[in-house]
N, C-alpha and C. Protein backbone atom coordinates (compact mmCIF):
# COMPACT_ATOMS: atom_id res chain seq x y z
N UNK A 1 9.61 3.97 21.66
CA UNK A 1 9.04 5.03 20.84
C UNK A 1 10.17 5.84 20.22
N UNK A 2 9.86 6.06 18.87
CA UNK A 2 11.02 6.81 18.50
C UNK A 2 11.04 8.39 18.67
N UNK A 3 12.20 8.98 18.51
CA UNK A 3 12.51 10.25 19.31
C UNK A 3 12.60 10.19 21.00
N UNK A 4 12.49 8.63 21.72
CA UNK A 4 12.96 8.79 22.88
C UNK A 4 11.49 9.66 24.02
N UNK A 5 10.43 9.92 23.84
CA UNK A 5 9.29 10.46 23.78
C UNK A 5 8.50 9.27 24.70
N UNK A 6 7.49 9.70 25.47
CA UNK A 6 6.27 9.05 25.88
C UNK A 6 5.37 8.66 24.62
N UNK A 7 4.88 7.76 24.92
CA UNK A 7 3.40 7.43 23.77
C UNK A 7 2.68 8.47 24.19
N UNK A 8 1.41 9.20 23.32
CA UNK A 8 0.57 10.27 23.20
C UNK A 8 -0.65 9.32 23.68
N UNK A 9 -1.78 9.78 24.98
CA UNK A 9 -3.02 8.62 25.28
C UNK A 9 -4.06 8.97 23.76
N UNK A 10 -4.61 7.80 23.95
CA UNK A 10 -5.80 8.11 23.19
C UNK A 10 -7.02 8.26 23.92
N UNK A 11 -7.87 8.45 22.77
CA UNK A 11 -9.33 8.66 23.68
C UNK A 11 -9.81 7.15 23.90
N UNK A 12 -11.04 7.31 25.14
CA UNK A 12 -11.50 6.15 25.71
C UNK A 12 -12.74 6.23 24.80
N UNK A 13 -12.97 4.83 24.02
CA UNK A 13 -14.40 4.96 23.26
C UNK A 13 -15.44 4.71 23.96
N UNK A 14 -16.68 5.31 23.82
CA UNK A 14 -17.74 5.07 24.70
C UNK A 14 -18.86 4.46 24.51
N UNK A 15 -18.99 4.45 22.94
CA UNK A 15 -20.36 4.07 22.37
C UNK A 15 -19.61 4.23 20.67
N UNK A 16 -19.68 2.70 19.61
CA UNK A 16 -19.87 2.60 18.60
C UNK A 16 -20.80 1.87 17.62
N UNK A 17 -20.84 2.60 16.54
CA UNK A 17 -21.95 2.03 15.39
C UNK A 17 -21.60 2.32 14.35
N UNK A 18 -22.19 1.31 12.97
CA UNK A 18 -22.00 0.72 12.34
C UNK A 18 -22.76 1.62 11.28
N UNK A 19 -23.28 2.84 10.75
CA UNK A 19 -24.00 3.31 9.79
C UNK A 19 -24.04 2.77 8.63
N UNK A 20 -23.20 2.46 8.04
CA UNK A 20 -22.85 1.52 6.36
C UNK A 20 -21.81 0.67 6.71
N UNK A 21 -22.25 0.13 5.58
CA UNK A 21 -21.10 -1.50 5.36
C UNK A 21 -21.18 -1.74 3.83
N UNK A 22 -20.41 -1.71 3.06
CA UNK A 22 -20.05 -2.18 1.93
C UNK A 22 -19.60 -3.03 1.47
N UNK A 23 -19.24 -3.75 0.22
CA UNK A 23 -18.74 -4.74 -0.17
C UNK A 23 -17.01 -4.76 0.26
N UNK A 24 -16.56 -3.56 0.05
CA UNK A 24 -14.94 -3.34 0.71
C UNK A 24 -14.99 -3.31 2.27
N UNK A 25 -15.39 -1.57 2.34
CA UNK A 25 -15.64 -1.22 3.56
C UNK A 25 -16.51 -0.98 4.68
N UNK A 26 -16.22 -0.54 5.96
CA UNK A 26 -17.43 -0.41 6.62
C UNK A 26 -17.12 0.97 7.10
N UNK A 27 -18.15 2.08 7.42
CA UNK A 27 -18.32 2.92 8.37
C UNK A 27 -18.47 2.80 9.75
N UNK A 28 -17.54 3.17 10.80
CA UNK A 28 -17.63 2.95 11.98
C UNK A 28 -17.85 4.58 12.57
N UNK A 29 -18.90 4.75 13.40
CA UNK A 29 -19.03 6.03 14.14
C UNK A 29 -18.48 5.73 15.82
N UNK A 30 -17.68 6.15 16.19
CA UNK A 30 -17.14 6.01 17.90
C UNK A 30 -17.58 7.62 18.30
N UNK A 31 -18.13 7.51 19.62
CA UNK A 31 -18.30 8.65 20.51
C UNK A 31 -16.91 8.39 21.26
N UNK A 32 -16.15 9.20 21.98
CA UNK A 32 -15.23 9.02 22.29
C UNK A 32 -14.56 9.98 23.60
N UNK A 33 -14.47 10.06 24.80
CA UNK A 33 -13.66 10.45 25.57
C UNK A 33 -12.48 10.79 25.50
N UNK A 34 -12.15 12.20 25.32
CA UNK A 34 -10.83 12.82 24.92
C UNK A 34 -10.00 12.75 26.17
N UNK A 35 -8.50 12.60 25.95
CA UNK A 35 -7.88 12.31 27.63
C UNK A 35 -7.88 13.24 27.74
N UNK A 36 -7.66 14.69 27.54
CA UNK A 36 -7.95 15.68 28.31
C UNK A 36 -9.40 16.53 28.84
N UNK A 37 -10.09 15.22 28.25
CA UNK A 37 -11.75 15.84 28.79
C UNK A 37 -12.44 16.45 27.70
N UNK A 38 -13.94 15.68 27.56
CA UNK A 38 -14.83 16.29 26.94
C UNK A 38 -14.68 15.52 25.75
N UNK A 39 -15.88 15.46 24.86
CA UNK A 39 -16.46 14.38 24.07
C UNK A 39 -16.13 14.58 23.17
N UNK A 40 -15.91 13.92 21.64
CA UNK A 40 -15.63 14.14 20.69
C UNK A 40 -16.33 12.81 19.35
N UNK A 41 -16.31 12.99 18.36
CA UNK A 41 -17.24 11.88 17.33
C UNK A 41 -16.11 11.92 16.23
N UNK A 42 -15.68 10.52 16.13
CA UNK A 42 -14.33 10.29 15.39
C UNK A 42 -15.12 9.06 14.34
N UNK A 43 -15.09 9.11 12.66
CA UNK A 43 -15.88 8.01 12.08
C UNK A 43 -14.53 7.69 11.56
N UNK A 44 -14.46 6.52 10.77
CA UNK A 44 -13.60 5.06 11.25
C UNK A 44 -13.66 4.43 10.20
N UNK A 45 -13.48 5.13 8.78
CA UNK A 45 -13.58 3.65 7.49
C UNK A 45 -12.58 2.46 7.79
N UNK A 46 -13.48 1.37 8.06
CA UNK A 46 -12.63 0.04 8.23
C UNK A 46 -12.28 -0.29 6.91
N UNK A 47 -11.01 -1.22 6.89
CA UNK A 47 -10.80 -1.31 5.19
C UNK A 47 -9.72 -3.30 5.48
N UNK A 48 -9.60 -3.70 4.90
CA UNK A 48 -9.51 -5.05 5.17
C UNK A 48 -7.71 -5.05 5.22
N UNK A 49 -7.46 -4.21 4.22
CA UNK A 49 -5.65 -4.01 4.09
C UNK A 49 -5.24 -4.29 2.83
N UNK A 50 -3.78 -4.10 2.04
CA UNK A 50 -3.88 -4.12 0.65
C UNK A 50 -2.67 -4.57 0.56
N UNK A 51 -1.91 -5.13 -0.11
CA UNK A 51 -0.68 -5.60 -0.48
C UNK A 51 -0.15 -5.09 -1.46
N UNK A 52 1.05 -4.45 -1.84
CA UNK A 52 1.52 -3.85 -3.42
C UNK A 52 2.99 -4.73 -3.37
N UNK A 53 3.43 -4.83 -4.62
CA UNK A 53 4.60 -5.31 -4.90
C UNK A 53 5.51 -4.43 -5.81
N UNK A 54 6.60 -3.54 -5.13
CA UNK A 54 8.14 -3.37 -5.89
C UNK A 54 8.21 -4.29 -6.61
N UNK A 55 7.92 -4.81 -7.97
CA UNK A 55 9.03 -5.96 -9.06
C UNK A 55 9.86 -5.23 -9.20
N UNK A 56 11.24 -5.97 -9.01
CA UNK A 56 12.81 -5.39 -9.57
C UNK A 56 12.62 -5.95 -11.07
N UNK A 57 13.38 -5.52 -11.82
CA UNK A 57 13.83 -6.29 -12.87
C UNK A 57 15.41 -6.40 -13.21
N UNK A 58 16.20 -6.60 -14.09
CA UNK A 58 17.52 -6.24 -14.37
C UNK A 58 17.82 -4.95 -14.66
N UNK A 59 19.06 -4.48 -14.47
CA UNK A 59 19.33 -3.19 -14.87
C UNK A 59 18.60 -2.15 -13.67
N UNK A 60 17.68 -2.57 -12.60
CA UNK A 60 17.28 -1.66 -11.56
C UNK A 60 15.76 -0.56 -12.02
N UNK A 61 15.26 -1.90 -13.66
CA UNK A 61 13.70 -1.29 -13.35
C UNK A 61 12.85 -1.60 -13.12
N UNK A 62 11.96 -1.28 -12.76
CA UNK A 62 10.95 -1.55 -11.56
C UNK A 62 9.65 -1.66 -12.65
N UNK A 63 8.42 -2.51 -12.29
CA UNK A 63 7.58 -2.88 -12.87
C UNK A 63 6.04 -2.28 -12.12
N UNK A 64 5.39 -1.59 -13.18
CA UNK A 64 4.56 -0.51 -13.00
C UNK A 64 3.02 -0.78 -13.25
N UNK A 65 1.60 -0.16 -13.25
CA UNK A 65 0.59 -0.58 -14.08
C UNK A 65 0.59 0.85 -13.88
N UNK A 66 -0.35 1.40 -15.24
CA UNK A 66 -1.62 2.39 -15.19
C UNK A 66 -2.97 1.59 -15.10
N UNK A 67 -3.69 2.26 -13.83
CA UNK A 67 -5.05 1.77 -14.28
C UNK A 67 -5.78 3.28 -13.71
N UNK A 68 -7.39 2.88 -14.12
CA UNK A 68 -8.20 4.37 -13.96
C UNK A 68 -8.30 3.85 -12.85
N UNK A 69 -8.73 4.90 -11.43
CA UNK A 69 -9.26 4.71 -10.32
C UNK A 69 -10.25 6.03 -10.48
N UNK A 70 -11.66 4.97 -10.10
CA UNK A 70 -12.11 6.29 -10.52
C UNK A 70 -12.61 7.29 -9.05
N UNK A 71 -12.05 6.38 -8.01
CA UNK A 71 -12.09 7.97 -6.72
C UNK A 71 -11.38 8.85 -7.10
N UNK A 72 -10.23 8.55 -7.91
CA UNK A 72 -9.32 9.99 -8.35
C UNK A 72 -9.80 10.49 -9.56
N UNK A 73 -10.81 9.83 -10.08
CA UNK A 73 -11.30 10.27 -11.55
C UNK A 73 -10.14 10.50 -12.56
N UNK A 74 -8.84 9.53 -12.39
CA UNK A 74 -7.86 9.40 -13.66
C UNK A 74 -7.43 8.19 -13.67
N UNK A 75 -6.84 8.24 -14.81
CA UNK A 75 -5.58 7.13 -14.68
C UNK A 75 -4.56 7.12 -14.10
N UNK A 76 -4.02 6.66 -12.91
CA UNK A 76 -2.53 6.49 -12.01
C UNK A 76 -1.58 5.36 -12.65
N UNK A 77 -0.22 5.70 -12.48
CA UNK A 77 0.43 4.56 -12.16
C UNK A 77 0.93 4.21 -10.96
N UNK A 78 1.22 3.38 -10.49
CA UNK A 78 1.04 2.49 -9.65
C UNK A 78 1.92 1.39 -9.48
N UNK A 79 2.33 0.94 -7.96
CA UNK A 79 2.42 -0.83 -7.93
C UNK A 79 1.69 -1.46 -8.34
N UNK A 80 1.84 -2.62 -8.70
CA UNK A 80 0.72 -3.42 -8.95
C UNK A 80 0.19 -3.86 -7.15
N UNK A 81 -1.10 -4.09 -7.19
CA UNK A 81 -1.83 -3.88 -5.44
C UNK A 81 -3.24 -4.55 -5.67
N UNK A 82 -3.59 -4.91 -4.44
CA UNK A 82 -4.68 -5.32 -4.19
C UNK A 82 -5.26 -5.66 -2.80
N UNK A 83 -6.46 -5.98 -2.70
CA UNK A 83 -7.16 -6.00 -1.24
C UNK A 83 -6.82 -7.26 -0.82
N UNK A 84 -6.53 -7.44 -0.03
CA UNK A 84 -6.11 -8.67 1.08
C UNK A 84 -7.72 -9.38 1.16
N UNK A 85 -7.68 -10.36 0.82
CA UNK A 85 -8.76 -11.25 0.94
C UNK A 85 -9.07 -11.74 2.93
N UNK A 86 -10.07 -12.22 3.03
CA UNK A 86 -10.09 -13.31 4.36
C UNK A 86 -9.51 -13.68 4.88
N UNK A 87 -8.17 -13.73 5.91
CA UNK A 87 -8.04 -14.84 6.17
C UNK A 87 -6.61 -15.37 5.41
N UNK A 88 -6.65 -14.44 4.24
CA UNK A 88 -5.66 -14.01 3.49
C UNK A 88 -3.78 -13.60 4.06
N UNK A 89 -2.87 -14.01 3.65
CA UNK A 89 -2.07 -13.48 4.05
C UNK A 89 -1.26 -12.52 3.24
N UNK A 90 -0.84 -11.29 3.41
CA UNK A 90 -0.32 -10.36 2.78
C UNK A 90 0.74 -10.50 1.64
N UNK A 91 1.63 -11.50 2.08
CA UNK A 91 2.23 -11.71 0.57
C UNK A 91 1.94 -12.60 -0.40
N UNK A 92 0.76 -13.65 0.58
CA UNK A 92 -0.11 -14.63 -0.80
C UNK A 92 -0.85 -13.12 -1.95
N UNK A 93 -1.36 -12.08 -1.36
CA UNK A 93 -1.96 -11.38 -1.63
C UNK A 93 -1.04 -10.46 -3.15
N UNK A 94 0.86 -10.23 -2.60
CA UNK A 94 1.03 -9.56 -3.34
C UNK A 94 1.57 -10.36 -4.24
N UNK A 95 1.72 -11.89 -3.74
CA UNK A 95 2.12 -12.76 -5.35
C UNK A 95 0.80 -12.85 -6.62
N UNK A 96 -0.18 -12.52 -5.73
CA UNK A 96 -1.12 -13.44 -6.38
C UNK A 96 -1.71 -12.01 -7.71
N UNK A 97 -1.39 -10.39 -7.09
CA UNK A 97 -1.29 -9.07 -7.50
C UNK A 97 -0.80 -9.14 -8.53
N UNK A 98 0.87 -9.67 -8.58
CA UNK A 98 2.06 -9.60 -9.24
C UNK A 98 1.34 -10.35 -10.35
N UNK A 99 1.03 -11.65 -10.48
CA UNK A 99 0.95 -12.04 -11.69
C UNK A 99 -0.07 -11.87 -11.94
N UNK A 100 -1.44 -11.06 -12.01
CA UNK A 100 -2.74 -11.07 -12.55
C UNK A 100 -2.60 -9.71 -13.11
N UNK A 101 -1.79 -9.00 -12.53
CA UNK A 101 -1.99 -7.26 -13.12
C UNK A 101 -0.59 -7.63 -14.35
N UNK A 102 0.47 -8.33 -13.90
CA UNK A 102 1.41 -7.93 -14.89
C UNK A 102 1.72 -9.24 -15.74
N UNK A 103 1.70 -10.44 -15.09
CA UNK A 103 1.87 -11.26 -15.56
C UNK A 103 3.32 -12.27 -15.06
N UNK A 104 4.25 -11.20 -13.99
CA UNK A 104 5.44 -12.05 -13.61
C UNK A 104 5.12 -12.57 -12.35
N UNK A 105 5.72 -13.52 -12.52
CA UNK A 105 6.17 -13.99 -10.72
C UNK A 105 7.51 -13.88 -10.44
N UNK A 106 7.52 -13.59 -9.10
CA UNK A 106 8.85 -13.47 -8.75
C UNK A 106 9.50 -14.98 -7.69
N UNK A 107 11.12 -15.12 -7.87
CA UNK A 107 11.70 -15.85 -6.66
C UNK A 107 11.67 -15.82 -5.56
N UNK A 108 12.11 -14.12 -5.21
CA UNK A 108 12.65 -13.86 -4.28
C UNK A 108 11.49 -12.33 -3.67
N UNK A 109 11.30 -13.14 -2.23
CA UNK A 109 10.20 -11.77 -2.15
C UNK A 109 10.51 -11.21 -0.42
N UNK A 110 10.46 -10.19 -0.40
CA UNK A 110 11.32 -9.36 1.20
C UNK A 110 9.93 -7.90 1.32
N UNK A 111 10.04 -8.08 2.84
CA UNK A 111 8.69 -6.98 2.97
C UNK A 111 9.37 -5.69 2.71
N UNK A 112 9.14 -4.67 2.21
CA UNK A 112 10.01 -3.30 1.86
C UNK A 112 9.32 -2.11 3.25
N UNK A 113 7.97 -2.30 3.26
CA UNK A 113 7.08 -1.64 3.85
C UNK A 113 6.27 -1.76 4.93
N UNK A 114 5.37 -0.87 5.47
CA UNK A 114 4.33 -1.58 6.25
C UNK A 114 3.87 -0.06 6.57
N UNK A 115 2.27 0.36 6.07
CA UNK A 115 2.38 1.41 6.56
C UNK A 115 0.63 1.96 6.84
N UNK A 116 -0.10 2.61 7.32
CA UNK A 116 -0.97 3.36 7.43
C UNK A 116 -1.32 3.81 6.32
N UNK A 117 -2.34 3.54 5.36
CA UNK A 117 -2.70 4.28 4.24
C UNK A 117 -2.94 5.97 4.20
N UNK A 118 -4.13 5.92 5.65
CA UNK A 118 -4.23 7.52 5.94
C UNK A 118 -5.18 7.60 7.18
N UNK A 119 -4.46 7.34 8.08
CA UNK A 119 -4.48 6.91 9.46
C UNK A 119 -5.71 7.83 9.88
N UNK A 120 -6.03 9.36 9.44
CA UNK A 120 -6.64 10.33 9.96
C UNK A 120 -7.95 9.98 10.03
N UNK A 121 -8.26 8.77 8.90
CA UNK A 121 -9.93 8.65 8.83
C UNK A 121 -9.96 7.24 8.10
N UNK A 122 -8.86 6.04 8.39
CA UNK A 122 -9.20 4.47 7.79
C UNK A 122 -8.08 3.80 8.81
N UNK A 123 -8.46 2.92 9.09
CA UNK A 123 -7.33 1.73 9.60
C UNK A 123 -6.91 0.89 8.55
N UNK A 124 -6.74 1.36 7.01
CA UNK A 124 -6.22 0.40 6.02
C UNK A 124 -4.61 0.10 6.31
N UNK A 125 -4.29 -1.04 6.75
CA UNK A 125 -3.04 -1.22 6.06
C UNK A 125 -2.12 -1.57 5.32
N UNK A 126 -1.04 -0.93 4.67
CA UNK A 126 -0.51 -1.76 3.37
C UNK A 126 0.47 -2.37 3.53
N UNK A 127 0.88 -4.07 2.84
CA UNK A 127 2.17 -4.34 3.41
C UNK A 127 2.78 -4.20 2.13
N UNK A 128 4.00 -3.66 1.66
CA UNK A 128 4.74 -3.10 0.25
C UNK A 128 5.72 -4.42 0.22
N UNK A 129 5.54 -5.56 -0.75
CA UNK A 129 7.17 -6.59 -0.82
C UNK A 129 7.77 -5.86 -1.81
N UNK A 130 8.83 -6.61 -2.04
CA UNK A 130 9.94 -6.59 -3.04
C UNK A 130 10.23 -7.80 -3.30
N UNK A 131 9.83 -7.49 -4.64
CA UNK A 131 10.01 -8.94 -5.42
C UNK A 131 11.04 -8.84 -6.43
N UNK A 132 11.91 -9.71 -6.66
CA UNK A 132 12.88 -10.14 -7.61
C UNK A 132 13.40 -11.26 -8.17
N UNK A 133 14.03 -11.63 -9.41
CA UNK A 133 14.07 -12.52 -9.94
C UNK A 133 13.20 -13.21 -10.51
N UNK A 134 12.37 -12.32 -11.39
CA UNK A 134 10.95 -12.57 -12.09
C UNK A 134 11.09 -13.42 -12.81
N UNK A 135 9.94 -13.41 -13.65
CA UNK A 135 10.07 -14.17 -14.93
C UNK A 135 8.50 -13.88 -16.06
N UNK A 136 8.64 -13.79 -17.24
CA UNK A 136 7.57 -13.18 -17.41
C UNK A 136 6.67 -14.15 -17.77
N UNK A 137 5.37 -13.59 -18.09
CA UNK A 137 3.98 -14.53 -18.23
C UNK A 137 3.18 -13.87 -18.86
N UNK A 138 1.72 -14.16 -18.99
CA UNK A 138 0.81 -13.22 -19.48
C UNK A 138 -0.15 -12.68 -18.11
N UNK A 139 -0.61 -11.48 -17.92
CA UNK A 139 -1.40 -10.93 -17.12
C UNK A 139 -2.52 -11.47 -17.09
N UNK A 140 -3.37 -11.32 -16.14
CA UNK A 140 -4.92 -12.22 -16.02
C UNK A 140 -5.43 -10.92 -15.27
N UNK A 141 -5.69 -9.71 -15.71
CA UNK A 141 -6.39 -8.58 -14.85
C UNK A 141 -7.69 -9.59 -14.42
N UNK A 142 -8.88 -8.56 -13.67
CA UNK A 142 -9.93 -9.33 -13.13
C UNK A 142 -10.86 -8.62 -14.14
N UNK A 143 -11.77 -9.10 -14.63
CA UNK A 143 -12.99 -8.92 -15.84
C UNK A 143 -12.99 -7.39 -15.55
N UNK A 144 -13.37 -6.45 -16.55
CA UNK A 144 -13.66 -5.13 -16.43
C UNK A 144 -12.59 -4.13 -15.80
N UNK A 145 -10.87 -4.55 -15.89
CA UNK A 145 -10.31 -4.07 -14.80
C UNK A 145 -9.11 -3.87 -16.18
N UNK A 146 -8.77 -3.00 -16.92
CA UNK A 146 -7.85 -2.54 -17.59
C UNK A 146 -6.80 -1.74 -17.23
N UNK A 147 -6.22 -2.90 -17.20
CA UNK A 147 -4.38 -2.48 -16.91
C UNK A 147 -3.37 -2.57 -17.43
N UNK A 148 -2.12 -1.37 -17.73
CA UNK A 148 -1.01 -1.48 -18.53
C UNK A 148 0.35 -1.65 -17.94
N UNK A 149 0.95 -2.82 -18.39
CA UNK A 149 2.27 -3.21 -17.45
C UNK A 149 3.01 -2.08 -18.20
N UNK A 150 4.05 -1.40 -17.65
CA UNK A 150 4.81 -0.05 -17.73
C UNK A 150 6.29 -0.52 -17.05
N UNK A 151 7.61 -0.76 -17.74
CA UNK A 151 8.50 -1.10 -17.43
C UNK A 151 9.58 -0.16 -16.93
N UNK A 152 9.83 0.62 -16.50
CA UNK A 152 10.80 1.95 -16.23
C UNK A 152 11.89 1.43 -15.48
N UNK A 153 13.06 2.05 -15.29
CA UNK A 153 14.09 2.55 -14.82
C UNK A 153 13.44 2.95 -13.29
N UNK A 154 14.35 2.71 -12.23
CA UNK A 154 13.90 3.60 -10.84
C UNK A 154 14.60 4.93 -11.06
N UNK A 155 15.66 4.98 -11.70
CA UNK A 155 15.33 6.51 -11.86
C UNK A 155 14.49 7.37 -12.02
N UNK A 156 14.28 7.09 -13.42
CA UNK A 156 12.93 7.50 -13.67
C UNK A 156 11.51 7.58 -13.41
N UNK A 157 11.46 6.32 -12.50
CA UNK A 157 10.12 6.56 -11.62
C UNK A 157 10.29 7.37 -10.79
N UNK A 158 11.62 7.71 -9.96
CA UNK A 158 11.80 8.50 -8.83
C UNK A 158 11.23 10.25 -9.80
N UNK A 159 12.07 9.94 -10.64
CA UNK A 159 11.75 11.25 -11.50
C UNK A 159 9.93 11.55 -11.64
N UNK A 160 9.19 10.43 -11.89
CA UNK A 160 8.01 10.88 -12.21
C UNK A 160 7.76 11.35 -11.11
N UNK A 161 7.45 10.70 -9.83
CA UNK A 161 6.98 11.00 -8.50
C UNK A 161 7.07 12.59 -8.59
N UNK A 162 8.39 12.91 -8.63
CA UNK A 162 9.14 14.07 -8.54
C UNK A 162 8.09 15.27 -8.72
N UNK A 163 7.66 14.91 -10.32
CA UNK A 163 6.94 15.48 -11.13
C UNK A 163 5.55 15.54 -11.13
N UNK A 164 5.20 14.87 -10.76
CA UNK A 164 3.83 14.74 -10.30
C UNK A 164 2.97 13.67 -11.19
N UNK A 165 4.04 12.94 -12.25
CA UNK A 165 3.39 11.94 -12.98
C UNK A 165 3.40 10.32 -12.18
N UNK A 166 3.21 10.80 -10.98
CA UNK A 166 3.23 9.04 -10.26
C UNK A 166 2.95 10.00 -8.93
N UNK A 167 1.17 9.58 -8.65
CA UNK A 167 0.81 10.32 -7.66
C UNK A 167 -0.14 9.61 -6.80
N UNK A 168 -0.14 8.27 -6.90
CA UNK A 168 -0.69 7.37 -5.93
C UNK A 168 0.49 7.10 -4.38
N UNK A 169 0.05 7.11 -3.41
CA UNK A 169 1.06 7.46 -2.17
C UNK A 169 1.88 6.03 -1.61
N UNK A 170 1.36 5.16 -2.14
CA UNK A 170 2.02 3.66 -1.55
C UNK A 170 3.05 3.58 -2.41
N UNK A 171 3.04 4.23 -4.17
CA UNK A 171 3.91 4.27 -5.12
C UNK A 171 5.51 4.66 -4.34
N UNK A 172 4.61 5.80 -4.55
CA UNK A 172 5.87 7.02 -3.92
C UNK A 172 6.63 7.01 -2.99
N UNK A 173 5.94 5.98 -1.94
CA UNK A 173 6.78 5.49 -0.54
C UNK A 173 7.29 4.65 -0.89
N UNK A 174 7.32 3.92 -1.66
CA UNK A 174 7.58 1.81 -1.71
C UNK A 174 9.01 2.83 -3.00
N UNK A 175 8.53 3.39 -3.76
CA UNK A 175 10.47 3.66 -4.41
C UNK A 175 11.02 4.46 -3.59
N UNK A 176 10.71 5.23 -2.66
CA UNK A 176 11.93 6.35 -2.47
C UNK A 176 12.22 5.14 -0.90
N UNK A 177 11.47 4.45 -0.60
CA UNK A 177 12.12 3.55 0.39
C UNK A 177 13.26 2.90 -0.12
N UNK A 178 12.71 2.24 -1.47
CA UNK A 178 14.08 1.09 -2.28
C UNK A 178 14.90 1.81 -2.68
N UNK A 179 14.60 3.45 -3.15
CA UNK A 179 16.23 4.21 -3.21
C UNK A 179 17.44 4.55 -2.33
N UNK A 180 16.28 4.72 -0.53
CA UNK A 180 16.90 4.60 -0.14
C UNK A 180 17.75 3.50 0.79
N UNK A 181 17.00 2.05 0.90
CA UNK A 181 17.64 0.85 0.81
C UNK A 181 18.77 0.47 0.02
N UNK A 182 18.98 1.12 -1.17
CA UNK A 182 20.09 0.83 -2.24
C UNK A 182 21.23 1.89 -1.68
N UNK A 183 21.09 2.46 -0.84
CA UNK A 183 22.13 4.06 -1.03
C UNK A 183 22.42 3.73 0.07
N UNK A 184 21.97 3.02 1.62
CA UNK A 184 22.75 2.42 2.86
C UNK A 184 22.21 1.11 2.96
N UNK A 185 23.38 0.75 3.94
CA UNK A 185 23.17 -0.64 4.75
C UNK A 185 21.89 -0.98 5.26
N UNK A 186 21.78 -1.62 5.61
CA UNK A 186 20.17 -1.94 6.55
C UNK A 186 20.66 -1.85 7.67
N UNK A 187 19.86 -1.14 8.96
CA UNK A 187 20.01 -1.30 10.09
C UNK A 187 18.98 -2.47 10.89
N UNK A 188 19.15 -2.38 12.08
CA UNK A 188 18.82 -3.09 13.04
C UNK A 188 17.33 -2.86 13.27
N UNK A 189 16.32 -3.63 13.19
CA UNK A 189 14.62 -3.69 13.18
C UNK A 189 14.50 -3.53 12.60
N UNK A 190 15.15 -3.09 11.18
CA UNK A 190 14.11 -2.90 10.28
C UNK A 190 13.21 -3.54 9.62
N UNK A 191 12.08 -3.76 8.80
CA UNK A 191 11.17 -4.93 8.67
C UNK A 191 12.06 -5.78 7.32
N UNK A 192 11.53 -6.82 7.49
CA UNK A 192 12.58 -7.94 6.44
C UNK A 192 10.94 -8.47 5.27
């Protein structure tokens, strides 16, 4: 554990159900036994997991989409990302991302990430690659799904984040990770 620390217990579940199920997700309700005593009701969006891809390009810029999401009711930019299919494996998932939203494929592909979307209320997880040594193509979005490939500088993406013009959270983690991958060595465990 890092910081050298005990693991924190969790609660003992006692009784769960299933209220909705959707085409993505499901609602899970757990009654739950707190370790320090006394009951508590924790709900549980299950979510299947999502894959995004860092494209490098030359010169150190990074390959972007805008699309609308409309839980945020705007347009974001973004990795290019998507839901992990069946059965699916996470970087079939972010090759298969890479060339339908933008149109490249890449050579060379290394996991950058791995993280909890928003642990407080989904078990989604995302795995972030890094892809390089592209090559370009034409995009194949999925019917009804309008997306703009956006070519930037990582500077300048770091800059948007900054700013508040790049405000999706897998974005924002997956560059300031590769900034700071570029600025030291890699240490020891870290994910490959």
């Amino acid at each position: 554990m890092a910081g050298g620390g005990e693991a924190v217990a969790g609660p003992t579940v006692l009784e769960s159900h299933c209220p909705w199920a959707g085409r993505l997700v499901r609602v899970r309700v757990d009654r739950v036994l707190m370790p320090g005593g006394g009951e508590a009701e924790r709900e549980v969006v299950e979510h299947p997991g999502a894959a995004a891809v860092l494209a490098l390009l030359g010169g150190d810029r990074v390959v972007l989409v805008e699309q609308y999401r409309h839980a945020a009711g705007a347009s974001l930019i973004e990795l290019p990302a998507g839901i992990v299919e069946p059965g699916e494996d996470p970087l079939d998932c972010a090759r298969r991302e890479l060339a339908e939203e933008t149109g490249y494929v890449a050579a060379s592909w290394e996991r950058l990430a791995r993280f909890y979307s928003s642990p407080g209320f989904t078990d989604e997880v995302i795995d972030v690659y890094l892809a390089r040594d592209l090559a370009a193509g034409q995009g194949r979005p999925e019917p009804g799904k309008d997306v703009r490939r956006l070519e930037v500088a990582l500077g300048e993406a770091l800059d948007m984040a900054r700013r508040g013009d790049i405000r999706d959270g897998k974005t924002v983690a997956a560059l300031y990770a590769l900034a700071d991958r570029q600025r030291r060595p890699r240490s020891a465990g870290e994910l490959e």
